[in-house]
C-alpha atoms as a PDB file:
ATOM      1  CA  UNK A   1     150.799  78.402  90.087  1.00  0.00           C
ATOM      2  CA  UNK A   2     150.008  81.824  89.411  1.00  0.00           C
ATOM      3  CA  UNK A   3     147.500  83.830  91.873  1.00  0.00           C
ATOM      4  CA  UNK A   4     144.734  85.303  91.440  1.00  0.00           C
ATOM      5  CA  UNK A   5     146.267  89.035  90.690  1.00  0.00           C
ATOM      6  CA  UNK A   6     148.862  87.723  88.240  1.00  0.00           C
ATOM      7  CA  UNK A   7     145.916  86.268  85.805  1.00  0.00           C
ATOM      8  CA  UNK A   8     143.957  89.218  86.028  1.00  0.00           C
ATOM      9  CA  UNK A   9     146.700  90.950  85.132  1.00  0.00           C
ATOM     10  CA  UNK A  10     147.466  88.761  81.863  1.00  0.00           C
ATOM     11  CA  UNK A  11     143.879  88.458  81.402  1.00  0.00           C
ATOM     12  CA  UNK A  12     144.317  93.118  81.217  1.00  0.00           C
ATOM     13  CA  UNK A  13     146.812  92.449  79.060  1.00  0.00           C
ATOM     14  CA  UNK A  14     145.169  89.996  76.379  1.00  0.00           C
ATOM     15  CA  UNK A  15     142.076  92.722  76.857  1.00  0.00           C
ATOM     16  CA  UNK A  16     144.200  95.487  75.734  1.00  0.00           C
ATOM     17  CA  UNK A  17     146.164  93.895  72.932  1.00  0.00           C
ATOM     18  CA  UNK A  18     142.893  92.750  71.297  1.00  0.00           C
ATOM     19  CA  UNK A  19     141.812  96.430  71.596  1.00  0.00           C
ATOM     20  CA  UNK A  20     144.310  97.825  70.132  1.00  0.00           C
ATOM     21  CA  UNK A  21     144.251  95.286  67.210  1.00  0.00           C
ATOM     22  CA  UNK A  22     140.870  95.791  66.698  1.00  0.00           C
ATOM     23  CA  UNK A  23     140.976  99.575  66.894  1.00  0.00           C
ATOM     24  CA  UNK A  24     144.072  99.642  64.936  1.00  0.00           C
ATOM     25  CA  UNK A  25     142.939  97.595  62.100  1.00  0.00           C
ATOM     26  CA  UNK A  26     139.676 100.013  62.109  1.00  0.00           C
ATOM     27  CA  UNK A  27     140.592 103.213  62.548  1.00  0.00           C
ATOM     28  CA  UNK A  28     144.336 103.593  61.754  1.00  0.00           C
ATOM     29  CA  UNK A  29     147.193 103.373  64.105  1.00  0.00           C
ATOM     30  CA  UNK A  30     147.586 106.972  64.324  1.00  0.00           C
ATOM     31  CA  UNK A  31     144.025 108.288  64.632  1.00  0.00           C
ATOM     32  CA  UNK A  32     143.207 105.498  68.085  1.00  0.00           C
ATOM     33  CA  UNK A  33     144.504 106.718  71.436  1.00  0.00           C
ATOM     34  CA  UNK A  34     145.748 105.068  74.725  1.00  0.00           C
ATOM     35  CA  UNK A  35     142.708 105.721  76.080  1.00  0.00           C
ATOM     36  CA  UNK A  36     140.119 104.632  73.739  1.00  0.00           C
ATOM     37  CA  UNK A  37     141.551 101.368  74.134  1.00  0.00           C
ATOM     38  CA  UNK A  38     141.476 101.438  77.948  1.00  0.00           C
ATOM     39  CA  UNK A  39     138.072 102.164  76.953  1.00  0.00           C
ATOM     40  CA  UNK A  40     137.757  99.642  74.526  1.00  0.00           C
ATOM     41  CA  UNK A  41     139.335  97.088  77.269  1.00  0.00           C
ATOM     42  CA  UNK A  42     137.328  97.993  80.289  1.00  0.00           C
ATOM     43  CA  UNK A  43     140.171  99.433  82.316  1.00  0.00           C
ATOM     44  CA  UNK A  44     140.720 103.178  82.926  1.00  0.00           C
ATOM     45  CA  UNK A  45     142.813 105.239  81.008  1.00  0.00           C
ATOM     46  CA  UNK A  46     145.935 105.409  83.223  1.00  0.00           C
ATOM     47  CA  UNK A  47     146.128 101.474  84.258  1.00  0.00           C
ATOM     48  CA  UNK A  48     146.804 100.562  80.513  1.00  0.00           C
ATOM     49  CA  UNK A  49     149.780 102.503  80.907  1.00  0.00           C
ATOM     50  CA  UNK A  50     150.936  99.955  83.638  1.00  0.00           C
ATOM     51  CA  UNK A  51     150.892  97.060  80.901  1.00  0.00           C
ATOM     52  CA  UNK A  52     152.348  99.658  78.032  1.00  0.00           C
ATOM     53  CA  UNK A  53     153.775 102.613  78.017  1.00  0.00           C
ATOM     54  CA  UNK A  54     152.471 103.865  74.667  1.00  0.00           C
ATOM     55  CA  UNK A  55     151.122 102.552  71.498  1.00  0.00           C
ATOM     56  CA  UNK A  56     154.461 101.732  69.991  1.00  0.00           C
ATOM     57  CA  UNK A  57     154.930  99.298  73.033  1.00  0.00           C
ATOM     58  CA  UNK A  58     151.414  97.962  71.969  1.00  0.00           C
ATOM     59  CA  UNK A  59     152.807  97.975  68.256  1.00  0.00           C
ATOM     60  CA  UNK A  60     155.733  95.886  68.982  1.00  0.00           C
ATOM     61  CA  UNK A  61     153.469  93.140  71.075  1.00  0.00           C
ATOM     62  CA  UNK A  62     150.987  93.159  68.516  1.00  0.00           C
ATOM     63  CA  UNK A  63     153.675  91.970  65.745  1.00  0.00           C
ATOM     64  CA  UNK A  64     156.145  90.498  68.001  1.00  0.00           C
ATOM     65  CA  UNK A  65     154.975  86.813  68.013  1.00  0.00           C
ATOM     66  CA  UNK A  66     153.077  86.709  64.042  1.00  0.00           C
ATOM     67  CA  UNK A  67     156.584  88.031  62.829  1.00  0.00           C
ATOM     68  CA  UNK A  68     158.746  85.664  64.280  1.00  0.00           C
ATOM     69  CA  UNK A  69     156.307  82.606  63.331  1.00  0.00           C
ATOM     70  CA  UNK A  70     156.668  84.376  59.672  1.00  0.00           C
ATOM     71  CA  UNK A  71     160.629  84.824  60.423  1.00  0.00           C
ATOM     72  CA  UNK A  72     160.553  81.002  61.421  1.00  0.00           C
ATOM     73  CA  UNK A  73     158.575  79.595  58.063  1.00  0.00           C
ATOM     74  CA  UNK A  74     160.894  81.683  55.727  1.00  0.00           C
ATOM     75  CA  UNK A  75     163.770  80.755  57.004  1.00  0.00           C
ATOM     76  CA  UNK A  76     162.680  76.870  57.065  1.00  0.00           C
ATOM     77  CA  UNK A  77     162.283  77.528  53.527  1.00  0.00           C
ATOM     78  CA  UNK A  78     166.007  78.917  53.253  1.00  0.00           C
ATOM     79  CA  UNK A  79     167.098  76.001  54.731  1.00  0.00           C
ATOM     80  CA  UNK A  80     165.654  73.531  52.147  1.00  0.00           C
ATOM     81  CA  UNK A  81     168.937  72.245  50.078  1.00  0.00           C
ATOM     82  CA  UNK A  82     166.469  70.501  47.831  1.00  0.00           C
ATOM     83  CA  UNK A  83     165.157  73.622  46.212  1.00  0.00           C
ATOM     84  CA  UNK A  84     166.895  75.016  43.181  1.00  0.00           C
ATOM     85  CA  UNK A  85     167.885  79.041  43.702  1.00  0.00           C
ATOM     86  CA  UNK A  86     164.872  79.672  41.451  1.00  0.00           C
ATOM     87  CA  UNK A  87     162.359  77.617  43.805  1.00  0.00           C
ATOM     88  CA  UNK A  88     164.669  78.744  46.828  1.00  0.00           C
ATOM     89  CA  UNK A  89     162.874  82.542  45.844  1.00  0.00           C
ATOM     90  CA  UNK A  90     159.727  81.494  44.885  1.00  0.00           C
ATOM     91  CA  UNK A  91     158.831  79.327  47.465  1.00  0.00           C
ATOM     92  CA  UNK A  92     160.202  82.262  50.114  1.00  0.00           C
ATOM     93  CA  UNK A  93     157.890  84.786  48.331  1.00  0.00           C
ATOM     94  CA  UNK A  94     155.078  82.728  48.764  1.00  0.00           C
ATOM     95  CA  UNK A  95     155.435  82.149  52.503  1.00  0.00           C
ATOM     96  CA  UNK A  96     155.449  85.652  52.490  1.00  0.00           C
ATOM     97  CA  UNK A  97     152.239  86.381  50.673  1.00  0.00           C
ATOM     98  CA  UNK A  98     150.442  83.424  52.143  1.00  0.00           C
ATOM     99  CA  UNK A  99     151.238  85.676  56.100  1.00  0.00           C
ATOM    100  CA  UNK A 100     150.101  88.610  54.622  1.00  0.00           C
ATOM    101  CA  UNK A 101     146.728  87.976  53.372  1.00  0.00           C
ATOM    102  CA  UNK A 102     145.889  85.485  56.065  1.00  0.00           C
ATOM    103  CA  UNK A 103     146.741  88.577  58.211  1.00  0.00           C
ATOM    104  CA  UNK A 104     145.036  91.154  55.570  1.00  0.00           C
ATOM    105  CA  UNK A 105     142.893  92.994  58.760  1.00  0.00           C
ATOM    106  CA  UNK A 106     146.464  93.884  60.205  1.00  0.00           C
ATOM    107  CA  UNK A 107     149.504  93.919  57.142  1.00  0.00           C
ATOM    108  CA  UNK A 108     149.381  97.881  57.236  1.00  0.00           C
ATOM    109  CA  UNK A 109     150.032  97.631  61.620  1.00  0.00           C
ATOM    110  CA  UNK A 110     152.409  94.768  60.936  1.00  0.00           C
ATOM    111  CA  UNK A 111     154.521  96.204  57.990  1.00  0.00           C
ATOM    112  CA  UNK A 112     153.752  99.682  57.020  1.00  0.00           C
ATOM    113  CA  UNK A 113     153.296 101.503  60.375  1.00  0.00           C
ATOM    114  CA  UNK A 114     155.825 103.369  61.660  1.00  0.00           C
ATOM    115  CA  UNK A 115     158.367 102.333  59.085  1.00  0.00           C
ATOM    116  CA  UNK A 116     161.657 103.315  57.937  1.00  0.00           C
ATOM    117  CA  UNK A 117     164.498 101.614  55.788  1.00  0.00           C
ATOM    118  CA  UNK A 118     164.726  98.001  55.591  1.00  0.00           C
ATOM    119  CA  UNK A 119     168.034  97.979  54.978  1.00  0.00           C
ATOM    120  CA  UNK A 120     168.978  99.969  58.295  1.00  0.00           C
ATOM    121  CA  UNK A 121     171.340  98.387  60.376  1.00  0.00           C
ATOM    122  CA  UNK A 122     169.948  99.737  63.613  1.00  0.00           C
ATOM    123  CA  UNK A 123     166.242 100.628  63.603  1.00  0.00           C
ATOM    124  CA  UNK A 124     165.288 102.235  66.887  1.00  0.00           C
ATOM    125  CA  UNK A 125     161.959 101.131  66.605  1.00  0.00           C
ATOM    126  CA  UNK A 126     161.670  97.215  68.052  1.00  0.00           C
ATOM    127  CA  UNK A 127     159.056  96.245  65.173  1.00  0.00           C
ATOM    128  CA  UNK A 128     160.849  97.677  62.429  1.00  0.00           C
ATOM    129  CA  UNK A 129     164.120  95.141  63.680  1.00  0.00           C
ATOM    130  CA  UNK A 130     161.318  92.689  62.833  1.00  0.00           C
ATOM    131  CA  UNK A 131     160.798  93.718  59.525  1.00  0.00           C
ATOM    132  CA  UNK A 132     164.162  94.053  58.883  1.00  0.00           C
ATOM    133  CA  UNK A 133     165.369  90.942  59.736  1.00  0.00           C
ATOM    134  CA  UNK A 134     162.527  89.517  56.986  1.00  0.00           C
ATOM    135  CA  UNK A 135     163.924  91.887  54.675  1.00  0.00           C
ATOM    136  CA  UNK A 136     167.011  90.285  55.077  1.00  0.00           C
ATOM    137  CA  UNK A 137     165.981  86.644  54.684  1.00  0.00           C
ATOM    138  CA  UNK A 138     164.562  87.609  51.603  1.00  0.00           C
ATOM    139  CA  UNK A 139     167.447  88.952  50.436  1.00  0.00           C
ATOM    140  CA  UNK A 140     169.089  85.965  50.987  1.00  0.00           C
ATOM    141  CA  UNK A 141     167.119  84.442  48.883  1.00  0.00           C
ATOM    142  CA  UNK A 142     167.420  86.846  46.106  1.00  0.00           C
ATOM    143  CA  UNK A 143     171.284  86.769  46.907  1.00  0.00           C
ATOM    144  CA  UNK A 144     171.395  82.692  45.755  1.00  0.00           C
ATOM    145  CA  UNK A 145     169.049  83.279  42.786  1.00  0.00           C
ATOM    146  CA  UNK A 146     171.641  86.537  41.364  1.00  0.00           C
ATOM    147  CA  UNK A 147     174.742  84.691  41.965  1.00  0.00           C
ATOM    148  CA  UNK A 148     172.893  81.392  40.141  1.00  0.00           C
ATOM    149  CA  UNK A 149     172.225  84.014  36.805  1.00  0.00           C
ATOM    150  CA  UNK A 150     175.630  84.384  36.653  1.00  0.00           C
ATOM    151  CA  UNK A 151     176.650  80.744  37.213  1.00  0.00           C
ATOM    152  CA  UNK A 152     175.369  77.401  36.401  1.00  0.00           C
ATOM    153  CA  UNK A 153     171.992  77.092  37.456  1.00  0.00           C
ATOM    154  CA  UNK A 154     172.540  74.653  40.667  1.00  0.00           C
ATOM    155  CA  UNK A 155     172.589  75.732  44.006  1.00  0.00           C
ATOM    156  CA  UNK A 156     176.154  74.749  44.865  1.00  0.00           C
ATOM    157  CA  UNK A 157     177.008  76.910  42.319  1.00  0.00           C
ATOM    158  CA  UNK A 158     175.023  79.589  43.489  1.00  0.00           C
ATOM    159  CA  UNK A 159     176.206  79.635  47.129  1.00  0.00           C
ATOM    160  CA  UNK A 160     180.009  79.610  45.709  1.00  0.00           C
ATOM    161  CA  UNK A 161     179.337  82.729  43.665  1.00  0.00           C
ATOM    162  CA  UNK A 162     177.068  84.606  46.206  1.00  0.00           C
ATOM    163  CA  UNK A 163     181.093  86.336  47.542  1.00  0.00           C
ATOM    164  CA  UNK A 164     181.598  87.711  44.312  1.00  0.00           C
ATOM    165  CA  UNK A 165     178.266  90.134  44.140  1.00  0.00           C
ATOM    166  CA  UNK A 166     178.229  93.405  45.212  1.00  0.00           C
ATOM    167  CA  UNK A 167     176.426  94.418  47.979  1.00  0.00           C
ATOM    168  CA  UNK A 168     174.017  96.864  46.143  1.00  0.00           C
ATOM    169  CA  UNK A 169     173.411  95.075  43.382  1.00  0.00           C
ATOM    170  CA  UNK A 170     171.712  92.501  45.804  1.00  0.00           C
ATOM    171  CA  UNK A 171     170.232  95.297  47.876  1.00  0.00           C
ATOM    172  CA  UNK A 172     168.475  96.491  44.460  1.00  0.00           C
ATOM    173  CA  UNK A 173     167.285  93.263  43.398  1.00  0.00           C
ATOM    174  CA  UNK A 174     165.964  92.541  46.471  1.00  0.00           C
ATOM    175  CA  UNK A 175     164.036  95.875  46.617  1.00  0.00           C
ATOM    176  CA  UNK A 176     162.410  95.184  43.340  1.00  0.00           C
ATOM    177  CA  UNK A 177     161.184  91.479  44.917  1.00  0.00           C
ATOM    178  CA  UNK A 178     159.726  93.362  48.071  1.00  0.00           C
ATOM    179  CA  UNK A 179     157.853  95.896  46.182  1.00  0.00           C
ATOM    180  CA  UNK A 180     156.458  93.636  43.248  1.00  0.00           C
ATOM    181  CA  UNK A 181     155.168  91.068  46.373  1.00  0.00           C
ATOM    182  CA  UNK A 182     153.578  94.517  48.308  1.00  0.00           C
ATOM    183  CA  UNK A 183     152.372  95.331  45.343  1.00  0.00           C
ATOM    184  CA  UNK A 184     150.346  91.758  44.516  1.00  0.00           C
ATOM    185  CA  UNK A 185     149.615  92.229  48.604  1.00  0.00           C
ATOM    186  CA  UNK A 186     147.985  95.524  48.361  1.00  0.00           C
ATOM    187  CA  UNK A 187     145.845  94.586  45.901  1.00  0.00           C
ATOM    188  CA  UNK A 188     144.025  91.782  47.988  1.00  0.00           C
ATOM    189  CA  UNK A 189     144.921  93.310  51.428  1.00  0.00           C
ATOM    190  CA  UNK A 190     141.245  94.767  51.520  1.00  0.00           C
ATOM    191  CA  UNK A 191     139.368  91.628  50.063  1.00  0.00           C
ATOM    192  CA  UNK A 192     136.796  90.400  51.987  1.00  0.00           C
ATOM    193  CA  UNK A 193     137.521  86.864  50.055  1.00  0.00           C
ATOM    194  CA  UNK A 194     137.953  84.103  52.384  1.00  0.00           C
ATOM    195  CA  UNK A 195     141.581  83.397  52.679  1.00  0.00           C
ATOM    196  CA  UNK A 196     141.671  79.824  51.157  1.00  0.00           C
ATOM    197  CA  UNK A 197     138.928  81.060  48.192  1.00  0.00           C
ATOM    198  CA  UNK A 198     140.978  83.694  47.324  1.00  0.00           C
ATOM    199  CA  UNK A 199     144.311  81.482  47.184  1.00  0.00           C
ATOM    200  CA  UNK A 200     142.825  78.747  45.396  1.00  0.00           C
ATOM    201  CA  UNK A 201     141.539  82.104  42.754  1.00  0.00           C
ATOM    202  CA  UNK A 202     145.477  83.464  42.875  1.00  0.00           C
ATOM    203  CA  UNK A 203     147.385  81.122  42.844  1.00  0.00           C
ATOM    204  CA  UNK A 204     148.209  80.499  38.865  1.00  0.00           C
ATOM    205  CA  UNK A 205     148.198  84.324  38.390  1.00  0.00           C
ATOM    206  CA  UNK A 206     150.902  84.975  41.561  1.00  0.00           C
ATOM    207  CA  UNK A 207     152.834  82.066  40.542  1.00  0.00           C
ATOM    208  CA  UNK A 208     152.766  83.831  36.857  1.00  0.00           C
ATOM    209  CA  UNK A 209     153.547  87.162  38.628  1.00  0.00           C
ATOM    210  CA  UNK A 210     156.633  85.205  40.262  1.00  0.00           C
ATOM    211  CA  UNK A 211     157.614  83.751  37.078  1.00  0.00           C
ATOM    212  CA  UNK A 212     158.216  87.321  35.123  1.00  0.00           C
ATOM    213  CA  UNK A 213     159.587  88.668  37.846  1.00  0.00           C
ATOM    214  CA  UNK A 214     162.180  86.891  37.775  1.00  0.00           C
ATOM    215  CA  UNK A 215     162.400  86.759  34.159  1.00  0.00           C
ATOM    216  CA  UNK A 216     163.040  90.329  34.463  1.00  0.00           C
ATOM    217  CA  UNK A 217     165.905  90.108  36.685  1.00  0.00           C
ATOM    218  CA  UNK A 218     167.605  87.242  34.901  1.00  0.00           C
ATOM    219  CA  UNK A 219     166.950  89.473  31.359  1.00  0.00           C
ATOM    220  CA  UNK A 220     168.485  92.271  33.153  1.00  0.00           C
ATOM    221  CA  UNK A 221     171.259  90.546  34.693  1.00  0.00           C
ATOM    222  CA  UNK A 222     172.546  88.690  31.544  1.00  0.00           C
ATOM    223  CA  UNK A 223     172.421  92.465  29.212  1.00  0.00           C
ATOM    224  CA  UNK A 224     175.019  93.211  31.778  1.00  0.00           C
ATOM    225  CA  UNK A 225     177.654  90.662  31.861  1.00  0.00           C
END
């Protein structure tokens, strides 16, 4: 059983991560300091630094567990063999959506701060390894639903073909999916809408934004064979 100084010390710890959330979602990650959320967590401004040892720490905490749950439910979805490529992609998009504007008060802290390439190997930065490991479940998706353009549309077929595509055609592809779903994202990200209001409002109209998406990509694909 834990004593007495080890749960006040997790109890600091939950104080100061719902600080920071809190401040970060206000104010912007880069405006709040360390100490304003010692402040904010009623312990002085050099104890927080016991617990983290600067907001990127506090970044990384903050994300660490909502992006792996997120990491978790897309790749589920990969993992469905009873999903054509085309529902394969959809239904991964929508996962990802869904996260983001349940988490609408923290997206920007989750997948826009501190960022840099999704498709780097190596990000220093622990959060953006995060990111990029969604990235690249989403590109798996896209990966089946290219190679299934170019074959019969079944997913054995898709899987057999996925060898034969080059790397940056897949990379490119995948890009366009991640923007167009920031994009429908950004739009609601500020919404004070109720999550399940504004889902049941969306849902045809991101389902249609899905749909000629992939339209496009298809189009595009076949003018080039």
């Amino acid at each position: 059983m834990a004593g007495k100084k080890e749960l006040r010390a997790e109890e600091t710890k939950r104080a100061i991560l719902a600080a920071a959330g809190q401040l970060f979602a206000e104010q912007g990650f880069d405006v709040v300091t360390m100490r304003q959320i010692a402040k904010a967590a009623g312990c002085s401004h050099t104890a927080i630094y016991i617990y983290f040892k600067d907001k990127e720490a506090l970044l990384h905490h903050l994300a660490k567990q909502p992006l792996q749950t997120l990491y978790e439910q897309m790749e589920a979805e990969l993992g469905n063999k009873s999903l054509s490529p085309e529902q394969l992609l959809k239904s991964v998009c929508r996962v990802f959506i869904s996260f983001c504007l349940t988490n609408r008060k923290l997206y920007h802290l989750f997948f826009m701060v501190k960022s840099s390439r999704v498709d780097e190997e190596q990000p220093a930065l622990e959060v953006q390894q995060l990111r990029n490991g969604l990235f690249a479940l989403l590109q798996r998706a896209v990966h089946i639903y290219v190679a299934s353009a170019h074959t019969a549309h079944t997913a054995q077929a898709a899987q057999a073909a996925q060898s034969n595509l080059p790397k940056d055609t897949v990379l490119a592809y995948s890009r366009i999916v991640f923007f167009t779903l920031h994009g429908v994202i950004g739009t609601y990200v500020d919404s004070e809408e109720p999550f399940d209001m504004l889902m049941e409002r969306l849902h045809a109209t991101i389902d249609l934004a899905l749909e000629v998406m992939l339209a496009g990509i298809t189009s595009t694909i076949k003018r080039g064979e």
